[in-house]
Protein backbone atom coordinates (compact mmCIF):
# COMPACT_ATOMS: atom_id res chain seq x y z
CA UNK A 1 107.73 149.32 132.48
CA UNK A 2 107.91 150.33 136.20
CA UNK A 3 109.98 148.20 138.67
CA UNK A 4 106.94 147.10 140.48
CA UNK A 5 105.82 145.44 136.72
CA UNK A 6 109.24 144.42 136.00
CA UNK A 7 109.41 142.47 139.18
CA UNK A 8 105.99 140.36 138.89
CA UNK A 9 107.11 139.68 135.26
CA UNK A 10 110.86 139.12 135.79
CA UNK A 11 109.84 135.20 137.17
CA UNK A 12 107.79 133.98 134.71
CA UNK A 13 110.52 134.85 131.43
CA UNK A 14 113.23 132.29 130.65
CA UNK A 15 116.43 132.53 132.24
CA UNK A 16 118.35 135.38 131.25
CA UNK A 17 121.87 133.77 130.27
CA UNK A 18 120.56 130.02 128.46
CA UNK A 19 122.91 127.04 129.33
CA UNK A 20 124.84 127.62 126.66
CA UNK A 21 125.94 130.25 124.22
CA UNK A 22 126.33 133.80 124.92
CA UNK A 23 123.56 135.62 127.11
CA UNK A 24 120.93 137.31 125.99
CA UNK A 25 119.80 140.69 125.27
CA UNK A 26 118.54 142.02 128.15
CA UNK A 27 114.91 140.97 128.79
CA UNK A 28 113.60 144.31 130.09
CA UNK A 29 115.08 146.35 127.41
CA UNK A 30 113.55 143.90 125.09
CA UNK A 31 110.13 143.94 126.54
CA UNK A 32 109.80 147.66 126.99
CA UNK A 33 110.75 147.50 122.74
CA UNK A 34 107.60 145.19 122.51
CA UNK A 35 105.60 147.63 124.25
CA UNK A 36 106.61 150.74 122.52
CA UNK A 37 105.38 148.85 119.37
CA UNK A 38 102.11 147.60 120.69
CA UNK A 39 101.55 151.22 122.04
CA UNK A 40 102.71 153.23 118.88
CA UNK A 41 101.43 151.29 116.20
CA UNK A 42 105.14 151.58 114.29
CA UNK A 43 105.98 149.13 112.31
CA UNK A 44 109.47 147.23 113.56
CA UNK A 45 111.77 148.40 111.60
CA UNK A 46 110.98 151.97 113.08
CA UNK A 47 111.69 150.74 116.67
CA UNK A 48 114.21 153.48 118.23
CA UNK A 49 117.43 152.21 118.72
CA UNK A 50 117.54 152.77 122.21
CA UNK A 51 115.49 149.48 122.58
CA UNK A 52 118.47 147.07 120.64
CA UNK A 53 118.30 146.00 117.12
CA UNK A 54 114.82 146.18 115.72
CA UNK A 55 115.41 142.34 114.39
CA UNK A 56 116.40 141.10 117.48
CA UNK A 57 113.35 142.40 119.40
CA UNK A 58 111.13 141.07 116.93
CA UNK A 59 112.69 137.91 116.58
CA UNK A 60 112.31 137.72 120.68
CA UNK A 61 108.72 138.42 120.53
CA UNK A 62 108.13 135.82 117.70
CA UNK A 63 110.30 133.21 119.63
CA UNK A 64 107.97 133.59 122.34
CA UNK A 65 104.98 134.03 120.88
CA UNK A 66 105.56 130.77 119.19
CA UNK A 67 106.63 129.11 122.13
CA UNK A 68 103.87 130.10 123.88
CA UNK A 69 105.47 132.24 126.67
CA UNK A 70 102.99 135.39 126.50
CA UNK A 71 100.58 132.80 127.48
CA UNK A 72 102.29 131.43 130.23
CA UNK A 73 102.90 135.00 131.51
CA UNK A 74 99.27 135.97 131.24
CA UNK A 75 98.29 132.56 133.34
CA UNK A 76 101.15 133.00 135.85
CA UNK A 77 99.66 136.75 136.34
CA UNK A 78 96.55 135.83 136.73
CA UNK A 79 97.18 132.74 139.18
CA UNK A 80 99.11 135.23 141.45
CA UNK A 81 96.10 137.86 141.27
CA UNK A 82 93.79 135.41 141.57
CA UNK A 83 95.88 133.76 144.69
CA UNK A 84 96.22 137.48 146.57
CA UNK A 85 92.35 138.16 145.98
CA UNK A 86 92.85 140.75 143.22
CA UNK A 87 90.58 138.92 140.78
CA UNK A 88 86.64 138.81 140.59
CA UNK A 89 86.58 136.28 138.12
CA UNK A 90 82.47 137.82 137.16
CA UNK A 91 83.95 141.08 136.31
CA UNK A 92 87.35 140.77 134.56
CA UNK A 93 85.75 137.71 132.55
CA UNK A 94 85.17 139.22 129.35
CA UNK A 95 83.49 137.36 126.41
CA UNK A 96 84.13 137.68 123.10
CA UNK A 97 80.58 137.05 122.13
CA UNK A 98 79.17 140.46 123.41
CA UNK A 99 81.76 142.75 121.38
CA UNK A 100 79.85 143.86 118.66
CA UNK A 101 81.34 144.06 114.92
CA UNK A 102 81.31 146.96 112.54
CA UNK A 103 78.61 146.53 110.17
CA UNK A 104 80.71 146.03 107.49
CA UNK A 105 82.26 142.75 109.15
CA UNK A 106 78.73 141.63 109.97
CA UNK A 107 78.18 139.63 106.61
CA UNK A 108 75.60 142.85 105.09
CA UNK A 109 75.03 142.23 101.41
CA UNK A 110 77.49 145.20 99.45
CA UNK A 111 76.08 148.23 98.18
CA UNK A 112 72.57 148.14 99.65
């Protein structure tokens, strides 16, 4: 993640050290695990270690996911691209409704 992505995300994630406890892994490290996984494919377990303990990364993106802070995230992005002019909301709109399935998720009868 480059620093210029790191700093438009860095707001939006909980605080880095919670009131109480001990602090948490480093969010960047963490993130850049979740991405390596999205990108890759790999199942977590296969994470490299240089990205922490493949249980703690996944447990971070389940946390959150449950949560809902990937949500939040993609809404605060968007309000800040939408607030600096970045966004036509006719173009980047995309609608599930015009992405066509493979024929075999279509509901075709079997073996005709």
């Amino acid at each position: 993640m480059s620093e210029n992505q790191w700093n438009q995300i860095e707001p939006l994630l909980p605080p880095q050290k919670p009131p109480t406890g001990c602090p948490a892994k480093d969010h960047r490290l963490i993130i850049n695990g979740i991405l390596w996984i999205l990108r890759t494919g790999a199942p977590w377990r296969d994470l490299p270690e240089c990205y922490g303990a493949w249980l703690t990364v996944a447990g971070r993106f389940y946390h959150w996911r449950k949560i809902g802070l990937w949500q939040q995230v993609l809404t605060g992005l968007q309000a800040k691209a939408d607030a600096e002019g970045k966004l036509n909301w006719d173009i980047h709109f995309v609608d599930g409704s015009v992405i066509r399935a493979h024929q075999h998720a279509a509901g075709a009868k079997r073996g005709t």
